[in-house]
Protein backbone atom coordinates (compact mmCIF):
# COMPACT_ATOMS: atom_id res chain seq x y z
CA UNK A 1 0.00 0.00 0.00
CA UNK A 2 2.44 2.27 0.69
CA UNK A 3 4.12 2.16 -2.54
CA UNK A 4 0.80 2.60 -4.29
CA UNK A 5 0.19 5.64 -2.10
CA UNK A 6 4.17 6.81 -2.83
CA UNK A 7 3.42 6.08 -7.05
CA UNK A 8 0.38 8.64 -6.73
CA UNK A 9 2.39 11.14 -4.84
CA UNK A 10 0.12 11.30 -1.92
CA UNK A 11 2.69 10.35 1.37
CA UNK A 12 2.09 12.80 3.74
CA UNK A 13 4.33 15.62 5.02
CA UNK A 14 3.83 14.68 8.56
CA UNK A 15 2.25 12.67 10.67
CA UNK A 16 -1.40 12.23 10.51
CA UNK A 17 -3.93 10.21 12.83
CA UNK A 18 -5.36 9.84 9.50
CA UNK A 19 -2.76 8.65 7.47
CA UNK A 20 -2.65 8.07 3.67
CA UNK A 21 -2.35 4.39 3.57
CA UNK A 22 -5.50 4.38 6.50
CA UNK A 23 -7.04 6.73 4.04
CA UNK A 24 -7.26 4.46 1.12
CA UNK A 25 -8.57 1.42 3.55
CA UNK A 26 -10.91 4.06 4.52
CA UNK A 27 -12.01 4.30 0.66
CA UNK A 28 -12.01 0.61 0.18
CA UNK A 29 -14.38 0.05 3.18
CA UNK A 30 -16.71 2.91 2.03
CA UNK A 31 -16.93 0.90 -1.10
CA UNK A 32 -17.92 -2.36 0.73
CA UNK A 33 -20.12 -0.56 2.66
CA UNK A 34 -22.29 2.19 0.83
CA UNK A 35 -25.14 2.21 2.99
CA UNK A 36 -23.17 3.00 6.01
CA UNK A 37 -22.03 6.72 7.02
CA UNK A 38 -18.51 7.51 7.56
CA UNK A 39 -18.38 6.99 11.15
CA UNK A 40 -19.74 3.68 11.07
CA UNK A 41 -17.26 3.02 8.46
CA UNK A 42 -14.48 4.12 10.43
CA UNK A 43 -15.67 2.66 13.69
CA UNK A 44 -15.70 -0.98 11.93
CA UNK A 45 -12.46 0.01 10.21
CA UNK A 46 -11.20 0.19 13.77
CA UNK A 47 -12.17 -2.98 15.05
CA UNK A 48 -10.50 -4.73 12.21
CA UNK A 49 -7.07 -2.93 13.33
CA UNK A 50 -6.61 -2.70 16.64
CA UNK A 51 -3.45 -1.17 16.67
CA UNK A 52 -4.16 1.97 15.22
CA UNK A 53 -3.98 5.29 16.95
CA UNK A 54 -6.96 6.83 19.44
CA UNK A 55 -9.45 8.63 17.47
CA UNK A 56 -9.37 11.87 19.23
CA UNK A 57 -11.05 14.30 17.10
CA UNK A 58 -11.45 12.73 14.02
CA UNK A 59 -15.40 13.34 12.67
CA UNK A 60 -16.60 13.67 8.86
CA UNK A 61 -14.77 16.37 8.10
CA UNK A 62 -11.39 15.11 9.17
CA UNK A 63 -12.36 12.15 7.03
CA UNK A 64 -12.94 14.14 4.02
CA UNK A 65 -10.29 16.52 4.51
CA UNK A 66 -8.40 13.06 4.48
CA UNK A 67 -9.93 11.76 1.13
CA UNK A 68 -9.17 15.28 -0.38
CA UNK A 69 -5.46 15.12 0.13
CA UNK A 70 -5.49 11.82 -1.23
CA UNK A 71 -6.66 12.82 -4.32
């Protein structure tokens, strides 16, 4: 993933809680699961990876702030 992410030109500058290669699991999942709105989709992203960082802060508009710098 991260050499996908590093192709596109899309690694980050700094560190994120939402991270590019997070970001594009973040995509995939919304794919998987249309019907469900971000927050679900990130809440079921985090049980699937436990090791990720706390979510302080994060809401739909650090999501799509996220998605944006993707590209």
């Amino acid at each position: 993933m991260d050499q996908v992410v590093a192709e596109a030109g899309c690694v980050e500058k700094r560190r994120r809680v939402l991270s590019a290669r997070f970001t594009v699991y973040f995509v995939l999942a919304l794919c998987l699961f249309p019907q469900a709105d971000y927050l679900e989709v990130l809440r079921l992203v985090k049980v699937g990876e436990p090791i990720l960082r706390p979510w302080a802060g994060v809401n739909k508009s650090s999501l799509t702030r996220a998605r944006q710098r993707l590209g």
